[in-house]
PDB file of N, CA and C in Angstrom:
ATOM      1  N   UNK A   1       0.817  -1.185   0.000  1.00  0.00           N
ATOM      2  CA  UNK A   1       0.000   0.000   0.000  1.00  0.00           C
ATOM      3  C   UNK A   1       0.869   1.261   0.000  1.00  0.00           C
ATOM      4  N   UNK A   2       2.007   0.991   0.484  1.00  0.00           N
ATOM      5  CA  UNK A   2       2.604   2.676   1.133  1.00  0.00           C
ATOM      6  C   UNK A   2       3.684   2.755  -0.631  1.00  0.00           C
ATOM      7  N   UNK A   3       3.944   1.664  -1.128  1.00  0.00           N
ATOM      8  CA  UNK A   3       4.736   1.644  -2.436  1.00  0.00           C
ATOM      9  C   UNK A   3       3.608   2.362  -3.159  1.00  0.00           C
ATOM     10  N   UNK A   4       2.716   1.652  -3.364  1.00  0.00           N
ATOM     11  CA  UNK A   4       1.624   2.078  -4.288  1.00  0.00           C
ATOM     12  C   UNK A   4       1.263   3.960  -4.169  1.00  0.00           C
ATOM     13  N   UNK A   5       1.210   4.127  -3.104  1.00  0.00           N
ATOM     14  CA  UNK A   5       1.285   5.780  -3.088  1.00  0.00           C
ATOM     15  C   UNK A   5       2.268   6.898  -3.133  1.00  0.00           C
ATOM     16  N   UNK A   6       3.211   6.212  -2.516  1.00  0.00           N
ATOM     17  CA  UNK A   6       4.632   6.587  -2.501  1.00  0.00           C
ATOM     18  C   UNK A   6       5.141   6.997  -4.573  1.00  0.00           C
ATOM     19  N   UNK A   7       4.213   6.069  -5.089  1.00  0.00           N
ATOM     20  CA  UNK A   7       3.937   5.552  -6.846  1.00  0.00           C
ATOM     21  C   UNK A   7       3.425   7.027  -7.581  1.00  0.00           C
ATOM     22  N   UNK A   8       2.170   6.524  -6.761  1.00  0.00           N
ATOM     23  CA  UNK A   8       1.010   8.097  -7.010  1.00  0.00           C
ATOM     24  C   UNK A   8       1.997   9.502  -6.626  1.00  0.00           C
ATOM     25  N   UNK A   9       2.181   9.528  -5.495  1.00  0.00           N
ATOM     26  CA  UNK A   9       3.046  10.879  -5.158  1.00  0.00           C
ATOM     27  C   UNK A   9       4.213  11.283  -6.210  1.00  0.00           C
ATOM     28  N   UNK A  10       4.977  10.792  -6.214  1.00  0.00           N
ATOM     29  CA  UNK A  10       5.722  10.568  -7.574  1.00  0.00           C
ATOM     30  C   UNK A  10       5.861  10.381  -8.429  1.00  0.00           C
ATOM     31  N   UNK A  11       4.737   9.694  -9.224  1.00  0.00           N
ATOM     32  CA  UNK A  11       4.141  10.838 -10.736  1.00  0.00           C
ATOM     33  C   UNK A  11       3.588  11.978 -10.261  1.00  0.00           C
ATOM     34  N   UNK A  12       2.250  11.954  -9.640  1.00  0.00           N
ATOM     35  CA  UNK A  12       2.073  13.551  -9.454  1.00  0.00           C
ATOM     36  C   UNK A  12       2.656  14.812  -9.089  1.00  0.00           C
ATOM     37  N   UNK A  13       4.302  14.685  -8.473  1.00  0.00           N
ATOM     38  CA  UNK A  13       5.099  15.627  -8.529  1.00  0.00           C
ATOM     39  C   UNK A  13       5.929  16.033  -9.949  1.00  0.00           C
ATOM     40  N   UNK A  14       5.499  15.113 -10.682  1.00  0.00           N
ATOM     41  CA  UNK A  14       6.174  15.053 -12.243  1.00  0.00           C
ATOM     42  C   UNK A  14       5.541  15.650 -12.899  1.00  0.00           C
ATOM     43  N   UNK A  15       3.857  15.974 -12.193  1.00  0.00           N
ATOM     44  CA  UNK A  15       3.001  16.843 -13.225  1.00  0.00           C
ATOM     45  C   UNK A  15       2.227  15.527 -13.575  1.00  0.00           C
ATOM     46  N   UNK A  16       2.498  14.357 -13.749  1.00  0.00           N
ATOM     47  CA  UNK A  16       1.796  13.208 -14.669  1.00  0.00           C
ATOM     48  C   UNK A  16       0.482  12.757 -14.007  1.00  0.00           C
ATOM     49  N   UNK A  17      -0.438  12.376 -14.484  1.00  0.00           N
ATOM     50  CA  UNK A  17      -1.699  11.861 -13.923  1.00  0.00           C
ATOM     51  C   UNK A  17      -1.743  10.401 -14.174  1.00  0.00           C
ATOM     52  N   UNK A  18      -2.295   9.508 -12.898  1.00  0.00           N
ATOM     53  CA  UNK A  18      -2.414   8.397 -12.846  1.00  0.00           C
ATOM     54  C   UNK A  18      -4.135   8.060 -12.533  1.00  0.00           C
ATOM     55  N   UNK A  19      -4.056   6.888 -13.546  1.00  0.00           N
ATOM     56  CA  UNK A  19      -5.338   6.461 -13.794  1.00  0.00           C
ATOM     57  C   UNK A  19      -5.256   5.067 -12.763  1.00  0.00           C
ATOM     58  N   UNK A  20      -6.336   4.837 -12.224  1.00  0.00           N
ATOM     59  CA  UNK A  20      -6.569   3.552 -11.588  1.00  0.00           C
ATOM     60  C   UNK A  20      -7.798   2.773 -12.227  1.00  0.00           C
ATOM     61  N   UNK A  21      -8.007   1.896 -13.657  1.00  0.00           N
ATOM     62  CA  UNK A  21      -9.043   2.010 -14.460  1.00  0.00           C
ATOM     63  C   UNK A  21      -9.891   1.091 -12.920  1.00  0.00           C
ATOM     64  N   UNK A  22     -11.099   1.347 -12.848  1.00  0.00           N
ATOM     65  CA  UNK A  22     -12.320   1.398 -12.302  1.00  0.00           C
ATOM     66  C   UNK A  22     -12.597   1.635 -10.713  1.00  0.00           C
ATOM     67  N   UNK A  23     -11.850   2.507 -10.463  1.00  0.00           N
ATOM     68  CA  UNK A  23     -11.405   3.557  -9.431  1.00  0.00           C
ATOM     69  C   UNK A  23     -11.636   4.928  -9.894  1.00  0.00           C
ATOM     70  N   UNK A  24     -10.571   5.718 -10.674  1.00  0.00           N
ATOM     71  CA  UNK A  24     -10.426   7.270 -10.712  1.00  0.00           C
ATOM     72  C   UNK A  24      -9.092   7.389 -11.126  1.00  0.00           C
ATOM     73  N   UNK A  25      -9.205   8.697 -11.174  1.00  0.00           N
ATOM     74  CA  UNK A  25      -7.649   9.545 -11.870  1.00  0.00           C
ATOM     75  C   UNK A  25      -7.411  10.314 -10.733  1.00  0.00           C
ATOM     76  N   UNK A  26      -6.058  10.303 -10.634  1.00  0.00           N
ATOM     77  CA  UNK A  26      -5.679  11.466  -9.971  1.00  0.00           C
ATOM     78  C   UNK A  26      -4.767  12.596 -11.160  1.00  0.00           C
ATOM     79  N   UNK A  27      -4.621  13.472 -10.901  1.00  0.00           N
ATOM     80  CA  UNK A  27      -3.633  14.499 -11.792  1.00  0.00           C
ATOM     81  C   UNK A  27      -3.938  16.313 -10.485  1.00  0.00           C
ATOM     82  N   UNK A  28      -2.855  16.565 -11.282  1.00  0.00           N
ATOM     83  CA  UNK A  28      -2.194  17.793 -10.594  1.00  0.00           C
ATOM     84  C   UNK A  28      -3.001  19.012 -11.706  1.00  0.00           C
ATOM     85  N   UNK A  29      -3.778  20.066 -10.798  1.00  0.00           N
ATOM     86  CA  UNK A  29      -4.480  21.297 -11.620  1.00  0.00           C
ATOM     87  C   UNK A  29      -3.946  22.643 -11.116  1.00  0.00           C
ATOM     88  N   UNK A  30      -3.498  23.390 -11.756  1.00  0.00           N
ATOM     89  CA  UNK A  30      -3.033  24.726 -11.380  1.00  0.00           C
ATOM     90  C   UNK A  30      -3.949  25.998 -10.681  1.00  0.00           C
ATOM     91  N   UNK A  31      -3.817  26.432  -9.791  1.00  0.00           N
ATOM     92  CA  UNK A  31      -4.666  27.190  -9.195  1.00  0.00           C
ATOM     93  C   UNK A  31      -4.112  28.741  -9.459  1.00  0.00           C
ATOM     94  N   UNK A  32      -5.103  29.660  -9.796  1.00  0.00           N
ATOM     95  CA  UNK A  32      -4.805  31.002 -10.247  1.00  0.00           C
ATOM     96  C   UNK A  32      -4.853  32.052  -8.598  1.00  0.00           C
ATOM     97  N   UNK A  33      -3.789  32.702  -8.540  1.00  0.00           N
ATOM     98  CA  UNK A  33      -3.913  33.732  -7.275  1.00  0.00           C
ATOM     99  C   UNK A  33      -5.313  34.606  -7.387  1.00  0.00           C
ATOM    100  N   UNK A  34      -5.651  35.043  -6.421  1.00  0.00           N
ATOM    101  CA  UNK A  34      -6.921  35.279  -5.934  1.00  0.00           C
ATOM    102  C   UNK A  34      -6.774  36.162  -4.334  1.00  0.00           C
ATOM    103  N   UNK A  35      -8.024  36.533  -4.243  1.00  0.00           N
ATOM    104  CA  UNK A  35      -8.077  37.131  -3.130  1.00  0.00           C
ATOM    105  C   UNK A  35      -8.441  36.437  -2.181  1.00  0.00           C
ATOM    106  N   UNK A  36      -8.543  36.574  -0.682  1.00  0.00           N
ATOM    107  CA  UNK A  36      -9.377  35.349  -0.068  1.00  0.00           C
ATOM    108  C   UNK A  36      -9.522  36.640   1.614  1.00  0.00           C
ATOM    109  N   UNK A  37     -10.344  35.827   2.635  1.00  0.00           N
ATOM    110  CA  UNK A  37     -10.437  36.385   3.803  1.00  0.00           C
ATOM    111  C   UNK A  37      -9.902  35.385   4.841  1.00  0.00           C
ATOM    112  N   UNK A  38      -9.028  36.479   6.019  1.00  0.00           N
ATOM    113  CA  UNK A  38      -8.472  35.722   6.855  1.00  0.00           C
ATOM    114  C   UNK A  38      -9.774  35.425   7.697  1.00  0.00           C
ATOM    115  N   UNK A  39      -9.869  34.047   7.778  1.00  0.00           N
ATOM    116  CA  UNK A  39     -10.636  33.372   8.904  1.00  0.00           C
ATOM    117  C   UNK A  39     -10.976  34.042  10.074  1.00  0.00           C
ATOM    118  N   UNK A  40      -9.616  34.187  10.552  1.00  0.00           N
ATOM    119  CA  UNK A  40      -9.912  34.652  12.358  1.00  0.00           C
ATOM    120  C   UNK A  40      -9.713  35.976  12.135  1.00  0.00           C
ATOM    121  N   UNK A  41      -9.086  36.875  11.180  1.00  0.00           N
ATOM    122  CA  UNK A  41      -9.800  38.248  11.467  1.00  0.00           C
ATOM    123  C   UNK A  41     -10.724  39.151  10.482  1.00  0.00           C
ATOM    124  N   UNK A  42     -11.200  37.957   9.257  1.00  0.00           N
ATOM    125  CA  UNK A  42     -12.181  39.055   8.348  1.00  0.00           C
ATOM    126  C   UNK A  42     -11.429  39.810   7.128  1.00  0.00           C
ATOM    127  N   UNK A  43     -10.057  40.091   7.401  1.00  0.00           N
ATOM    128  CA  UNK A  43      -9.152  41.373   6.853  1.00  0.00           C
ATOM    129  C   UNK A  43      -8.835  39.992   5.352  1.00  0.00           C
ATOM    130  N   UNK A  44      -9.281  41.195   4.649  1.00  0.00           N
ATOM    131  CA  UNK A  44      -8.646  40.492   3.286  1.00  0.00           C
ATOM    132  C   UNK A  44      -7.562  40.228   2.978  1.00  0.00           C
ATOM    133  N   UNK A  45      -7.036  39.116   1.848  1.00  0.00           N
ATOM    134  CA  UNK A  45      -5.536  38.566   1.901  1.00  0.00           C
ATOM    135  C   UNK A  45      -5.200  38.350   0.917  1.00  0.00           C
ATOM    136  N   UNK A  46      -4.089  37.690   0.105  1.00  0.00           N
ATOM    137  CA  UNK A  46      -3.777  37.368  -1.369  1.00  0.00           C
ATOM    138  C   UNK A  46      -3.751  36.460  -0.828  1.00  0.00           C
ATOM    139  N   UNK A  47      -3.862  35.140  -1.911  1.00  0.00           N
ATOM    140  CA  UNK A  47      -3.694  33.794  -1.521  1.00  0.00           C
ATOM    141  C   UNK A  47      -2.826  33.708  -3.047  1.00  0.00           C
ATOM    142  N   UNK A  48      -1.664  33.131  -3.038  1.00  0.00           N
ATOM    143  CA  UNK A  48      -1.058  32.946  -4.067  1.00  0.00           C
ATOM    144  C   UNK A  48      -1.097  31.704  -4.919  1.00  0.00           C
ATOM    145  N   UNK A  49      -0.830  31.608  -6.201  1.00  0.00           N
ATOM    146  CA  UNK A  49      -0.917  30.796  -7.450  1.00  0.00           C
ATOM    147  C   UNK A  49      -0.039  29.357  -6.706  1.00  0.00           C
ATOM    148  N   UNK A  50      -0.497  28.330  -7.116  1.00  0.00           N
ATOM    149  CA  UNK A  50      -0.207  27.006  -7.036  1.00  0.00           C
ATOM    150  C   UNK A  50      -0.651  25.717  -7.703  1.00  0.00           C
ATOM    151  N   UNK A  51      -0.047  24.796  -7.117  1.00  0.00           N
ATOM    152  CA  UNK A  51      -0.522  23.495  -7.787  1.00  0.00           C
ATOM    153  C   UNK A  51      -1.373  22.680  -6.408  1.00  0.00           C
ATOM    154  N   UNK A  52      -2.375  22.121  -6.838  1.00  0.00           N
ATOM    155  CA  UNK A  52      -2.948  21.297  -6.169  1.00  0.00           C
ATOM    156  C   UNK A  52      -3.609  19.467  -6.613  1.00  0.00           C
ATOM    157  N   UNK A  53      -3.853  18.916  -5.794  1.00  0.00           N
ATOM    158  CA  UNK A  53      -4.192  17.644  -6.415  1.00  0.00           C
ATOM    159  C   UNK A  53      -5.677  17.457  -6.599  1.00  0.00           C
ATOM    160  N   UNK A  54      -5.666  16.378  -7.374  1.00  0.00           N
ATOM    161  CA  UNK A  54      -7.536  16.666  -7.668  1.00  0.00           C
ATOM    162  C   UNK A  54      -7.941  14.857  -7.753  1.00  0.00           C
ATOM    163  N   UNK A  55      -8.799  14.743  -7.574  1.00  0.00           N
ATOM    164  CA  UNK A  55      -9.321  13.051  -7.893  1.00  0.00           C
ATOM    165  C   UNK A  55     -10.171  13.087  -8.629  1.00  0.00           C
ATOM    166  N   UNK A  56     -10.405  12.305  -9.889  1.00  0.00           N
ATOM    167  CA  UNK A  56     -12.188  12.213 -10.392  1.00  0.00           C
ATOM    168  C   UNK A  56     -12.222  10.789 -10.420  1.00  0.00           C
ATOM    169  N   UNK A  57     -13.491  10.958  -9.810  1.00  0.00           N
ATOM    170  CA  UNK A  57     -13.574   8.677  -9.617  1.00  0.00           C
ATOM    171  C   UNK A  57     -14.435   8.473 -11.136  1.00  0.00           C
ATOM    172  N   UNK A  58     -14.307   7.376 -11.141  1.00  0.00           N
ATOM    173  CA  UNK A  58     -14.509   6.678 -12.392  1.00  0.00           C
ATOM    174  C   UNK A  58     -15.693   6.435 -12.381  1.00  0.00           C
ATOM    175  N   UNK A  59     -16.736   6.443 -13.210  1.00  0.00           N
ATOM    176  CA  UNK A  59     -17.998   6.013 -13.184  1.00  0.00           C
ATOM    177  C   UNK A  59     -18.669   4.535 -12.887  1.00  0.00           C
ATOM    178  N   UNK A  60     -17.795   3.734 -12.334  1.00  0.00           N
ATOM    179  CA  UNK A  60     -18.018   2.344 -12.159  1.00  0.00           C
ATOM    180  C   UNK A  60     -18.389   2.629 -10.692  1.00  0.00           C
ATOM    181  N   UNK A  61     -17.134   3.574  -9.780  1.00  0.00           N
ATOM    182  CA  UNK A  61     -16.572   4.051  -8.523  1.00  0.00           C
ATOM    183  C   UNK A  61     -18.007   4.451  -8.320  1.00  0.00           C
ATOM    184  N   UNK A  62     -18.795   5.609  -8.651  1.00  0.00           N
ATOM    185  CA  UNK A  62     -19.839   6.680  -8.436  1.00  0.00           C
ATOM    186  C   UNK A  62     -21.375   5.375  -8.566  1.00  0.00           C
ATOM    187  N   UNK A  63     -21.149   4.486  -9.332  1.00  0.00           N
ATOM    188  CA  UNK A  63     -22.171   3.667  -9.375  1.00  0.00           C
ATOM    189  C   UNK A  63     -22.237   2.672  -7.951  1.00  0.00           C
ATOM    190  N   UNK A  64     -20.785   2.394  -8.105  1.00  0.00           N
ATOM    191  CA  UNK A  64     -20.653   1.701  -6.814  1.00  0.00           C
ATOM    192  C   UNK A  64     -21.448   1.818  -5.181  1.00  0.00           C
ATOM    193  N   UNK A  65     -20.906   3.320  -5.160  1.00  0.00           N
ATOM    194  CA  UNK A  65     -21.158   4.345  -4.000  1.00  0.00           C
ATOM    195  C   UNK A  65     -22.753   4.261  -4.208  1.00  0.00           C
ATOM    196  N   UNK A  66     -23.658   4.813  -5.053  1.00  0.00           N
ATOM    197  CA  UNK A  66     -25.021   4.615  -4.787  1.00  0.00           C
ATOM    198  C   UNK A  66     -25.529   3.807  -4.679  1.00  0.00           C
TER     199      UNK A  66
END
């Protein structure tokens, strides 16, 4: 299990997306800077540009679940 993600983590730092056919994809989506509000005091903030991870499950996955 910990190879297998250790797997995932390391394509997705490559940028590459991994498919798990009748599971989901994972892949890496770029996030655009933006404004945002600090939580604990209200006062507006920049939140800066990044990469984040994303999952879309597979439609077998979503059938499963219901």
């Amino acid at each position: 299990m910990r190879a297998m993600l250790a797997a995932i983590r390391a394509s997705l730092k490559r940028g590459q997306p991994v498919t798990l056919v009748g599971f989901g994809t994972f892949s890496v989506t770029r996030r655009k800077s933006r404004k945002g509000k600090n939580p604990r005091t209200g006062h507006p903030m920049h939140v800066a540009a990044g990469k984040a991870p994303r999952f879309r499950p597979s439609k077998e996955l979503k059938r499963a679940v219901r």
